[in-house]
N, C-alpha and C. Protein backbone atom coordinates (compact mmCIF):
# COMPACT_ATOMS: atom_id res chain seq x y z
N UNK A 1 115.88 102.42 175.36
CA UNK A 1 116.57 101.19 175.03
C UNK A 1 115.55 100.14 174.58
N UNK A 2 116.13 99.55 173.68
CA UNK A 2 114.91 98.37 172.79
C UNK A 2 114.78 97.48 174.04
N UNK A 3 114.18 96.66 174.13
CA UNK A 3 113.35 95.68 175.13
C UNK A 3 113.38 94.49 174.36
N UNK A 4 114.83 93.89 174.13
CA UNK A 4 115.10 92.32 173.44
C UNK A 4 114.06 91.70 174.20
N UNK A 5 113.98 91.18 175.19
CA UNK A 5 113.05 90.20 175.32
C UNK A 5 112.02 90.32 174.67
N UNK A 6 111.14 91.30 174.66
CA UNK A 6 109.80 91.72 174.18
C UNK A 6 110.00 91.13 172.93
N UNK A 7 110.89 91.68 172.30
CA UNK A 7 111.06 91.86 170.65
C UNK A 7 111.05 90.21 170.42
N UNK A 8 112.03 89.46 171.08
CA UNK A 8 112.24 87.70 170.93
C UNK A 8 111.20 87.67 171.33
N UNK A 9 110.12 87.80 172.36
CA UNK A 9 109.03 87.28 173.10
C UNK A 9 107.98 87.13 171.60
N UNK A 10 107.86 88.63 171.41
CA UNK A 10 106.52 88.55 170.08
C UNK A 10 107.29 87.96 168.67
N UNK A 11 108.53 87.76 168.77
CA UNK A 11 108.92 86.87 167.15
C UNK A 11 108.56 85.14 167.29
N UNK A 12 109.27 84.84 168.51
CA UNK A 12 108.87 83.45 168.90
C UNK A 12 106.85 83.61 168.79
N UNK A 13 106.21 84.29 169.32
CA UNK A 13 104.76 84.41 168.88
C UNK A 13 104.37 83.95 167.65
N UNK A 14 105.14 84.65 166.58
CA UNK A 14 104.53 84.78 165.17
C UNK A 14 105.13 83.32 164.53
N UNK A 15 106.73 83.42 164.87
CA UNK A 15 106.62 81.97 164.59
C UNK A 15 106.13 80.87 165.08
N UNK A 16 105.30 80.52 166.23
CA UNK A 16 104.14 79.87 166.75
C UNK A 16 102.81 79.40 165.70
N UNK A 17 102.27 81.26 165.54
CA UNK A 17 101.43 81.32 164.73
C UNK A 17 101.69 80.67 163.31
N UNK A 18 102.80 81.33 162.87
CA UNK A 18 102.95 80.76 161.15
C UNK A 18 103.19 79.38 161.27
N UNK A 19 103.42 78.65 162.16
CA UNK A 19 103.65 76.93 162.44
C UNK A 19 101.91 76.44 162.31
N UNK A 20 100.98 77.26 163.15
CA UNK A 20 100.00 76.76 163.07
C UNK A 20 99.45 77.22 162.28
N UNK A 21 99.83 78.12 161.20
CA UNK A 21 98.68 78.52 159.58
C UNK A 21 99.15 77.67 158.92
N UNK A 22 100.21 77.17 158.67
CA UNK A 22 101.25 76.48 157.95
C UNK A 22 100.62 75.06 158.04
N UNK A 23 99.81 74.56 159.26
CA UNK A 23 99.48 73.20 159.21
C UNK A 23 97.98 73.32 158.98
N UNK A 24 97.38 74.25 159.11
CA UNK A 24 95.49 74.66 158.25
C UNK A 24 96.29 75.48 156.78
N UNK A 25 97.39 75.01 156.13
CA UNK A 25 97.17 75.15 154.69
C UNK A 25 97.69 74.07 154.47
N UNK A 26 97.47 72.75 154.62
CA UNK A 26 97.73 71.30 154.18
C UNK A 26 96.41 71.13 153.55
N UNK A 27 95.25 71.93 154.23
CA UNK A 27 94.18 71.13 154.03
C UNK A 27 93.24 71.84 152.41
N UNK A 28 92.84 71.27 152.21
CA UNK A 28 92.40 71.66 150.39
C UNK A 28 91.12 72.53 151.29
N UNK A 29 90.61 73.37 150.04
CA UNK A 29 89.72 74.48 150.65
C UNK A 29 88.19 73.54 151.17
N UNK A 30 87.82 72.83 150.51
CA UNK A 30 86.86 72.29 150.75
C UNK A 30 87.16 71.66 152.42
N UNK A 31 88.19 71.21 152.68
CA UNK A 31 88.53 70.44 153.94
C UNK A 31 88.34 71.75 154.63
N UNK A 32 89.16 72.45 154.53
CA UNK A 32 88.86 73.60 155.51
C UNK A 32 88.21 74.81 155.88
N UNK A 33 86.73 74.58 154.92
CA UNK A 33 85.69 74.88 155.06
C UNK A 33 84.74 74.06 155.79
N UNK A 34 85.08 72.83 155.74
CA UNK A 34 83.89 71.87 156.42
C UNK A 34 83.62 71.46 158.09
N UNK A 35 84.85 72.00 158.42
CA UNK A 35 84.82 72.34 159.65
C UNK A 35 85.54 74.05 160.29
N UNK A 36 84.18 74.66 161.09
CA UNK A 36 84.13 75.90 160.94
C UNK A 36 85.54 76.20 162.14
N UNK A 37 85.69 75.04 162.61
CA UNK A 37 86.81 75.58 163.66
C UNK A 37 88.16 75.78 163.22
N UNK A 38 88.14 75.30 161.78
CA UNK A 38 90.12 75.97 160.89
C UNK A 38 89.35 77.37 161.10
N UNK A 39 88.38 77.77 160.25
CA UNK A 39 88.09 79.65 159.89
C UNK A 39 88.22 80.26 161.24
N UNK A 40 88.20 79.70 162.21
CA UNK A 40 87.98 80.30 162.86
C UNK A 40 89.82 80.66 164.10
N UNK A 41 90.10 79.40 163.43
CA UNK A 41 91.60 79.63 164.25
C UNK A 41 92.77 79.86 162.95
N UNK A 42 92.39 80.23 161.72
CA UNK A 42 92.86 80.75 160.96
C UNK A 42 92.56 82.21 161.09
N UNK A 43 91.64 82.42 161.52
CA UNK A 43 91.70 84.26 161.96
C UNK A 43 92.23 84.32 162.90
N UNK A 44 92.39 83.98 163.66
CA UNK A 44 92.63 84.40 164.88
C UNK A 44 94.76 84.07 165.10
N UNK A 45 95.23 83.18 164.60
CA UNK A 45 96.28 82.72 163.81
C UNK A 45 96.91 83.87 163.06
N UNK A 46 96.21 84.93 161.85
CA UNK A 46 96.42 85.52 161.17
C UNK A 46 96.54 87.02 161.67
N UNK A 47 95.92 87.30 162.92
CA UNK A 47 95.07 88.09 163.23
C UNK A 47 96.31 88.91 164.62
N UNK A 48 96.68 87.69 165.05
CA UNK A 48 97.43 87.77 166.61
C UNK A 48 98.86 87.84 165.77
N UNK A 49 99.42 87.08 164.41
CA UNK A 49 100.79 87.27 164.10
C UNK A 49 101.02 88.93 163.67
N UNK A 50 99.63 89.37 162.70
CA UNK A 50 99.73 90.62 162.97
C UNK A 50 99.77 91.71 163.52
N UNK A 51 99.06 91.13 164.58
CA UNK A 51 99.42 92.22 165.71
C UNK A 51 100.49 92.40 166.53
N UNK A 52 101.32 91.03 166.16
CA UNK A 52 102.48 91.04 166.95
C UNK A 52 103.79 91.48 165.98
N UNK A 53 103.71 91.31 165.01
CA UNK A 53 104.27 92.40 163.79
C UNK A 53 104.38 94.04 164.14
N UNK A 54 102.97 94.16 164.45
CA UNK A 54 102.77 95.77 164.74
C UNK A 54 103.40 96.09 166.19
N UNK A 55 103.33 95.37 166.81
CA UNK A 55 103.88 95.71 168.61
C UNK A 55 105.26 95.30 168.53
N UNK A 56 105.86 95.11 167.51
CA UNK A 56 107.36 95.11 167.81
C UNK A 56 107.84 96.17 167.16
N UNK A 57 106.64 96.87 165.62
CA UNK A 57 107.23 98.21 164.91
C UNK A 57 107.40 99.01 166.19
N UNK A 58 105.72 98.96 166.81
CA UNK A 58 105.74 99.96 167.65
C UNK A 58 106.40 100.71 169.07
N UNK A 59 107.15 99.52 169.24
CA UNK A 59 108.21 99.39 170.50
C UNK A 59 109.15 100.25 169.69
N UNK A 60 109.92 99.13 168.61
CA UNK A 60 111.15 99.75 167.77
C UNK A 60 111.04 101.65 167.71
N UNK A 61 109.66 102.21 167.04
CA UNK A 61 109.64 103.58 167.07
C UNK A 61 109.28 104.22 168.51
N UNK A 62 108.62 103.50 169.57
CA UNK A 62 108.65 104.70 170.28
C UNK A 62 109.68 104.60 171.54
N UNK A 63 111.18 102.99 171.03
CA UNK A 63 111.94 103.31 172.03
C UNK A 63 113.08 104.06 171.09
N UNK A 64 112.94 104.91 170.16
CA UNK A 64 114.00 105.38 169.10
C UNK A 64 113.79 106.61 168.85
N UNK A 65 112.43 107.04 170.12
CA UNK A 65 111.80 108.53 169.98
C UNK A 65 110.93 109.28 168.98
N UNK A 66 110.20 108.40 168.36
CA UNK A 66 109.27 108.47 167.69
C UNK A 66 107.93 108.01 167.48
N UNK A 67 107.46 108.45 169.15
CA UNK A 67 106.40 107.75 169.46
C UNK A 67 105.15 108.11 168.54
N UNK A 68 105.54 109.49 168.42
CA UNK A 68 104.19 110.33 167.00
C UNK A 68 104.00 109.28 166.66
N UNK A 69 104.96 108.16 165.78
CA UNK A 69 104.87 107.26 164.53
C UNK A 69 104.15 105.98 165.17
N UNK A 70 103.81 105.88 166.08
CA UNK A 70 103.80 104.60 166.77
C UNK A 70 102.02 104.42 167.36
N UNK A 71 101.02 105.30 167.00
CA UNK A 71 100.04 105.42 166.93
C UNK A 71 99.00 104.35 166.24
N UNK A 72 99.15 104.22 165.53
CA UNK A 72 98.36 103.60 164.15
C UNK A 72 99.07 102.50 163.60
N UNK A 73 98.09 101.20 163.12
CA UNK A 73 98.98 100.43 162.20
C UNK A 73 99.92 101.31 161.22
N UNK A 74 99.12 101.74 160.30
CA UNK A 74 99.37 101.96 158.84
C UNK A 74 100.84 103.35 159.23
N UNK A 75 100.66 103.91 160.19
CA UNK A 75 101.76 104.72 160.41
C UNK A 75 102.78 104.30 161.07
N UNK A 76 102.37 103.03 161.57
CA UNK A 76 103.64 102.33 162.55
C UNK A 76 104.32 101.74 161.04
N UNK A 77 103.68 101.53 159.86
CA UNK A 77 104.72 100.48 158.81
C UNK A 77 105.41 102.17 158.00
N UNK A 78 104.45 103.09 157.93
CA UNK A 78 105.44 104.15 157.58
C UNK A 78 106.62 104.78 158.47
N UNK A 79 106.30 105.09 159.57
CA UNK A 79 107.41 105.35 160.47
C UNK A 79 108.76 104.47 160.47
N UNK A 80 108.56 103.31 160.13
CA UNK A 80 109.54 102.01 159.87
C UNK A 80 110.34 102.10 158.71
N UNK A 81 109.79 102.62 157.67
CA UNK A 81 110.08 102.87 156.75
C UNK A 81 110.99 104.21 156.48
N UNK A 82 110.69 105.24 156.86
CA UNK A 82 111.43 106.40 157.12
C UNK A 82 112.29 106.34 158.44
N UNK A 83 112.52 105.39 158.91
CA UNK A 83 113.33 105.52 159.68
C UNK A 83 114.48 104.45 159.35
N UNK A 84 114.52 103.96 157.78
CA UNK A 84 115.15 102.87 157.35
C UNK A 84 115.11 102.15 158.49
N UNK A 85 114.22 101.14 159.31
CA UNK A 85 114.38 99.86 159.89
C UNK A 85 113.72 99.20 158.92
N UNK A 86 112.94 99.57 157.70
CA UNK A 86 112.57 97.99 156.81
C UNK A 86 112.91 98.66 155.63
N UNK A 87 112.55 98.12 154.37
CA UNK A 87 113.20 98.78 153.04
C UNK A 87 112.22 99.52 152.27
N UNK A 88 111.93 100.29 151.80
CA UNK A 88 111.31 101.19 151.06
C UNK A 88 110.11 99.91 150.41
N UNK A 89 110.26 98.79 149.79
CA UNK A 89 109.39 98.00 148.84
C UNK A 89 108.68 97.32 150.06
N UNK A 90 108.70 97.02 151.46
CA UNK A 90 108.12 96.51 152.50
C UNK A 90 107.67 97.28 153.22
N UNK A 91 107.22 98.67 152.64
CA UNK A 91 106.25 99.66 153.65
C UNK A 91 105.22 99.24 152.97
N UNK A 92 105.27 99.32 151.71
CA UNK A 92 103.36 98.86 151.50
C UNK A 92 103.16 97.99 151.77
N UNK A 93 104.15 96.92 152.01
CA UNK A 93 103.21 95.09 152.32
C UNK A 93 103.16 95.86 153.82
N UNK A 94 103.77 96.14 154.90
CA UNK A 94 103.39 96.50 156.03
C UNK A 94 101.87 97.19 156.05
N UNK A 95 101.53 98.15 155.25
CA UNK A 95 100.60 98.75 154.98
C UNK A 95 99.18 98.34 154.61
N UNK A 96 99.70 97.09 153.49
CA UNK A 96 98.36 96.13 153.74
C UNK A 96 98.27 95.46 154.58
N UNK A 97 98.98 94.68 155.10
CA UNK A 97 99.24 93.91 156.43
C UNK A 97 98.24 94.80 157.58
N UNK A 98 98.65 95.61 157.76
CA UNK A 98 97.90 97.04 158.76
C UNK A 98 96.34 96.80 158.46
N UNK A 99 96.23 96.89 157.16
CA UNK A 99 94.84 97.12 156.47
C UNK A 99 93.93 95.73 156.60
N UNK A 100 94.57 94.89 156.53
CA UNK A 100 93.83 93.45 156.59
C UNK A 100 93.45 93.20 157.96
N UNK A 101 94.45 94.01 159.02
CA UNK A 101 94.52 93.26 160.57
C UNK A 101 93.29 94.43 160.87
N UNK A 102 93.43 95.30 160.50
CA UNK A 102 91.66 96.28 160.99
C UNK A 102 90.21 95.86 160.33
N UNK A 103 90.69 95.28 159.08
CA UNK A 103 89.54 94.89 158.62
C UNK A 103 88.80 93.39 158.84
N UNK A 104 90.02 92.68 159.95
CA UNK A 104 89.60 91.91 160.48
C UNK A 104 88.85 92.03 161.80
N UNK A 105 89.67 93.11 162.13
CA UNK A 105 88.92 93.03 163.39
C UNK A 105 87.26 94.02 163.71
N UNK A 106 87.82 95.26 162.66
CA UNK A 106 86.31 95.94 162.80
C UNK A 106 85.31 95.54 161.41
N UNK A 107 85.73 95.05 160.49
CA UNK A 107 84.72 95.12 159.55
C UNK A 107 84.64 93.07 159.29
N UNK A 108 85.03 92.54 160.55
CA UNK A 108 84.91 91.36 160.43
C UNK A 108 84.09 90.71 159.94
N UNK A 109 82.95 90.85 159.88
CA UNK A 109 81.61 90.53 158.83
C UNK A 109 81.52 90.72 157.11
N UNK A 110 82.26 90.90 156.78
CA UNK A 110 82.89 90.92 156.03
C UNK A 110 83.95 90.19 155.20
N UNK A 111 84.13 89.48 156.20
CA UNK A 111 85.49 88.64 155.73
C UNK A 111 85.27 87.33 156.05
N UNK A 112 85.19 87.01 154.59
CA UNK A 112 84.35 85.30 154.35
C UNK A 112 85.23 84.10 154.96
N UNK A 113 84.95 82.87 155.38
CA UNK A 113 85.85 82.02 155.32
C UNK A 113 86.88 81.65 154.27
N UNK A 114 86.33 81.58 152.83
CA UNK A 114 86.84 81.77 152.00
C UNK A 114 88.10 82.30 151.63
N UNK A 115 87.72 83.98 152.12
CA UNK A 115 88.69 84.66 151.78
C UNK A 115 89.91 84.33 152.89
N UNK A 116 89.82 84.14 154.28
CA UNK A 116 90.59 83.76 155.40
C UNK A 116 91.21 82.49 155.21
N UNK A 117 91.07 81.71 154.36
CA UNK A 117 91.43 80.34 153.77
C UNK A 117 92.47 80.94 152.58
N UNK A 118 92.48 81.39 151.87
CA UNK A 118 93.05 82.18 150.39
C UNK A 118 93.88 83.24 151.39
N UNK A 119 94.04 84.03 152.02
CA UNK A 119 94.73 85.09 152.87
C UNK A 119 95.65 84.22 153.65
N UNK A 120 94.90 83.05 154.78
CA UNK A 120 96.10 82.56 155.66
C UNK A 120 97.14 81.71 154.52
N UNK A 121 96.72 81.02 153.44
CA UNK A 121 97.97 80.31 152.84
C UNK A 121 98.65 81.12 151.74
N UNK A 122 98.23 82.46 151.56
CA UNK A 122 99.16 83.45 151.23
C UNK A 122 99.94 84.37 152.40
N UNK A 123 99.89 84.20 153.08
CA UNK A 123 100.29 85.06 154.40
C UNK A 123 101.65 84.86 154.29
N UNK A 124 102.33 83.84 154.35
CA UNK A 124 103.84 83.14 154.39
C UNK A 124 104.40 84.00 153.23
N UNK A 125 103.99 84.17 151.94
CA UNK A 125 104.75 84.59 150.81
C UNK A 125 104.40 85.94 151.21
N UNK A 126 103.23 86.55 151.61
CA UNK A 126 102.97 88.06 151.16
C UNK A 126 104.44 88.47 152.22
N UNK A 127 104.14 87.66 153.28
CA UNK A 127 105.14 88.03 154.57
C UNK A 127 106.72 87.98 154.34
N UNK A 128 106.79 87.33 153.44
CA UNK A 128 108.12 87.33 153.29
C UNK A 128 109.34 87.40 153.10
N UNK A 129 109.21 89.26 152.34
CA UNK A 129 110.28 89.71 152.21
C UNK A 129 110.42 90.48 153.80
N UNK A 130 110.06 90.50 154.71
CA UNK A 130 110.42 90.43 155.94
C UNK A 130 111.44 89.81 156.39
N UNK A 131 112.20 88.40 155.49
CA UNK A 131 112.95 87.61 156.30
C UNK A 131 114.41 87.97 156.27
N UNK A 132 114.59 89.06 155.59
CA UNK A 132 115.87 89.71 155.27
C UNK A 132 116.41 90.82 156.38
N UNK A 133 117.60 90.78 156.34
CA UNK A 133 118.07 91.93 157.28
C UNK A 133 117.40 93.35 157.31
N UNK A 134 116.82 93.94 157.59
CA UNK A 134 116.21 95.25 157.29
C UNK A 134 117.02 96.30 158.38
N UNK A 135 118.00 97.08 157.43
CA UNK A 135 118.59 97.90 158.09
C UNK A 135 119.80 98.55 156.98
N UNK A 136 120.54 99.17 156.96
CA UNK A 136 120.82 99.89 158.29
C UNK A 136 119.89 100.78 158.83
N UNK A 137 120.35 101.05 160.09
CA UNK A 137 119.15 102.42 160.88
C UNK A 137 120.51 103.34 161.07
N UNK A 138 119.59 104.28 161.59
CA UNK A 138 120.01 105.71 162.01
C UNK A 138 120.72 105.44 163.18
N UNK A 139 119.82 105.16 164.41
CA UNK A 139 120.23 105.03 165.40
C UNK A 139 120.77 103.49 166.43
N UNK A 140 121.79 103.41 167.06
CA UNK A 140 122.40 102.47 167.06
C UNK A 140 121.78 101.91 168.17
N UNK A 141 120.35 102.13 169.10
CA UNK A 141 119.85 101.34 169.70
C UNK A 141 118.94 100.48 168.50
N UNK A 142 118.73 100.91 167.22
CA UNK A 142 117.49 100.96 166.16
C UNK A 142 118.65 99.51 165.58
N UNK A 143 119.60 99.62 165.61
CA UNK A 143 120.94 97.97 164.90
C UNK A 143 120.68 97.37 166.11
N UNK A 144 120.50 97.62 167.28
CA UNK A 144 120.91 96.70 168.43
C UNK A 144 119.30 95.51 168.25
N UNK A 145 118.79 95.75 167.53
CA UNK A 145 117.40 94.88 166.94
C UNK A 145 116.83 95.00 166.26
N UNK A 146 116.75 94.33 164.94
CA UNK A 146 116.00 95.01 163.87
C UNK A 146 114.74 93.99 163.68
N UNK A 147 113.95 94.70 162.59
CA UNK A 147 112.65 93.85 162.39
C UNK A 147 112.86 92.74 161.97
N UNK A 148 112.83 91.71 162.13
CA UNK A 148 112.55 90.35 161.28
C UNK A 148 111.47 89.24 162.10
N UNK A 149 110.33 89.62 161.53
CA UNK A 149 109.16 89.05 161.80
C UNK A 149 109.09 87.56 161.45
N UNK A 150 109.40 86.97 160.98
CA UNK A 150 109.21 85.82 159.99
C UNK A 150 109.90 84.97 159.92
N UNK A 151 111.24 84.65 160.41
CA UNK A 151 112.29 84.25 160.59
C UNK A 151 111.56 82.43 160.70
N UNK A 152 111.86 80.98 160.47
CA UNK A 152 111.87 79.92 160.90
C UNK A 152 112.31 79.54 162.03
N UNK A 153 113.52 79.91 162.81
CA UNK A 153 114.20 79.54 163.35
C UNK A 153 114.71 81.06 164.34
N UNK A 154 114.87 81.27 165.14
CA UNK A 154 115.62 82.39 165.77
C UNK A 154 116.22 82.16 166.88
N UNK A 155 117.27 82.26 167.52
CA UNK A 155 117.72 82.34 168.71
C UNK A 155 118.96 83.27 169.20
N UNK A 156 119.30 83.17 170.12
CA UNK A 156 120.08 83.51 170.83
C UNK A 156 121.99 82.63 170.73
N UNK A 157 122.68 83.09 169.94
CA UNK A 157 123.54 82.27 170.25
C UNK A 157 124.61 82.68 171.18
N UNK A 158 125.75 81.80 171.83
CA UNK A 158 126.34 82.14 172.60
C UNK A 158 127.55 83.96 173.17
N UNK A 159 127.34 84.24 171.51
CA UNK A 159 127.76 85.41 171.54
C UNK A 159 126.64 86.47 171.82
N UNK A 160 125.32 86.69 172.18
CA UNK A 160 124.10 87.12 172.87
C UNK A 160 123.92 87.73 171.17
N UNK A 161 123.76 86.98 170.13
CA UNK A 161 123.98 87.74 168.77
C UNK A 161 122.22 87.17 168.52
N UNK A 162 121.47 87.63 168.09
CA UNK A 162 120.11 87.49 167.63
C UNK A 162 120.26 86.49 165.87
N UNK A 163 119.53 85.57 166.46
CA UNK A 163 119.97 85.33 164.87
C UNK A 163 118.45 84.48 163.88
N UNK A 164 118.48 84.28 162.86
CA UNK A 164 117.20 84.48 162.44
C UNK A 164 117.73 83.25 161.23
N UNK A 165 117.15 81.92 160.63
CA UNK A 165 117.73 81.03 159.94
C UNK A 165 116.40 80.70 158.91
N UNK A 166 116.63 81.24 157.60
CA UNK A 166 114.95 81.16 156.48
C UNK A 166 115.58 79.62 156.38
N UNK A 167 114.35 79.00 155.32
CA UNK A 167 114.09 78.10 154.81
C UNK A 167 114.99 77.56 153.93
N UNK A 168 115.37 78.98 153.08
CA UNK A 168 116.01 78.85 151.86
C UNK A 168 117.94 78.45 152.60
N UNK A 169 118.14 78.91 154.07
CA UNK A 169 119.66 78.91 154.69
C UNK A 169 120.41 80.11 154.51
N UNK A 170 119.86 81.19 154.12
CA UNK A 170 120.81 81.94 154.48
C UNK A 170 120.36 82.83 155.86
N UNK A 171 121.16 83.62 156.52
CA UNK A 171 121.44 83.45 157.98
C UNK A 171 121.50 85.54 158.21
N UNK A 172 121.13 85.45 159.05
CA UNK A 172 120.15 86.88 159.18
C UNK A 172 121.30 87.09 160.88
N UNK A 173 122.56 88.02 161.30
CA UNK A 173 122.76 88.20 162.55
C UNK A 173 122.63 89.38 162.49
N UNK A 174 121.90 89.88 163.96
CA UNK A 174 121.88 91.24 164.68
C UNK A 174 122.75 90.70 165.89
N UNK A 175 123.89 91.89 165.88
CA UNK A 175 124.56 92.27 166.88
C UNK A 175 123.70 93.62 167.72
């Protein structure tokens, strides 16, 4: 059985995070190069929403019996994908997503302020065909929560219905 809290626990996370990348991309690159403490909570910002992206694939597949899939970034966004919980054109952004969050963390030397400045204020768009219903699934614990990472707004409304509210207003419910 999916583990709603968990799943609300790490979405409320990311929307945390994207609140605070969202306010280190006000600042022009030069501003937020000049003090090393944006680069540094812009990784870490970028770094923790992704991982909390990945720990909700990875719940989703290994409470749906497909823990094989639930190993690896890059196989947790394929497993998602073949198991229709996201749409065929959002396995590869999952996939780079995967690829950026390892190459942050092991080949971190590597990864300029620069580029972490240019990455966190693209993060919102790369992320964002996430904000759509992604489903149907197979299995009907797999509807009882689906992925939506990205959401502005999410809660709980009185009908215990999950609900997810973009920018643009249109309105995302999991029953």
């Amino acid at each position: 059985m999916i583990n709603r809290t968990l799943v609300e626990s790490r979405l409320s996370l990311i929307i945390e995070l994207i609140h605070q990348l969202d306010s280190l991309a006000a600042y022009s690159e030069t501003e937020f190069l000049a003090d090393p403490r944006n680069v540094g909570a812009a990784e870490s910002f970028l770094r923790r929403s992704l991982e909390a992206v990945f720990d909700i694939g990875r719940h989703l597949l290994a409470k749906s019996g497909h823990s094989d899939l639930a190993r690896e970034y890059k196989t947790i966004a394929q497993g998602l994908g073949a198991l229709e919980v996201v749409p065929p054109d959002f396995v590869f952004t999952l996939i780079k997503m995967a690829g950026y969050r390892n190459r942050m963390v092991h080949l971190y030397y590597e990864v300029s302020p620069s580029e972490l400045y240019t990455t966190s204020r693209c993060f919102r768009s790369q992320a964002g065909c996430s904000r759509r219903l992604l489903g149907p699934n197979q299995s009907s614990d797999m509807r009882t929560v689906a992925f939506i990472p990205l959401f502005n707004d999410i809660q709980i409304n009185p009908y215990g219905v999950l609900r997810g509210v973009q920018h643009e207003g249109a309105v995302v419910e999991l029953s």
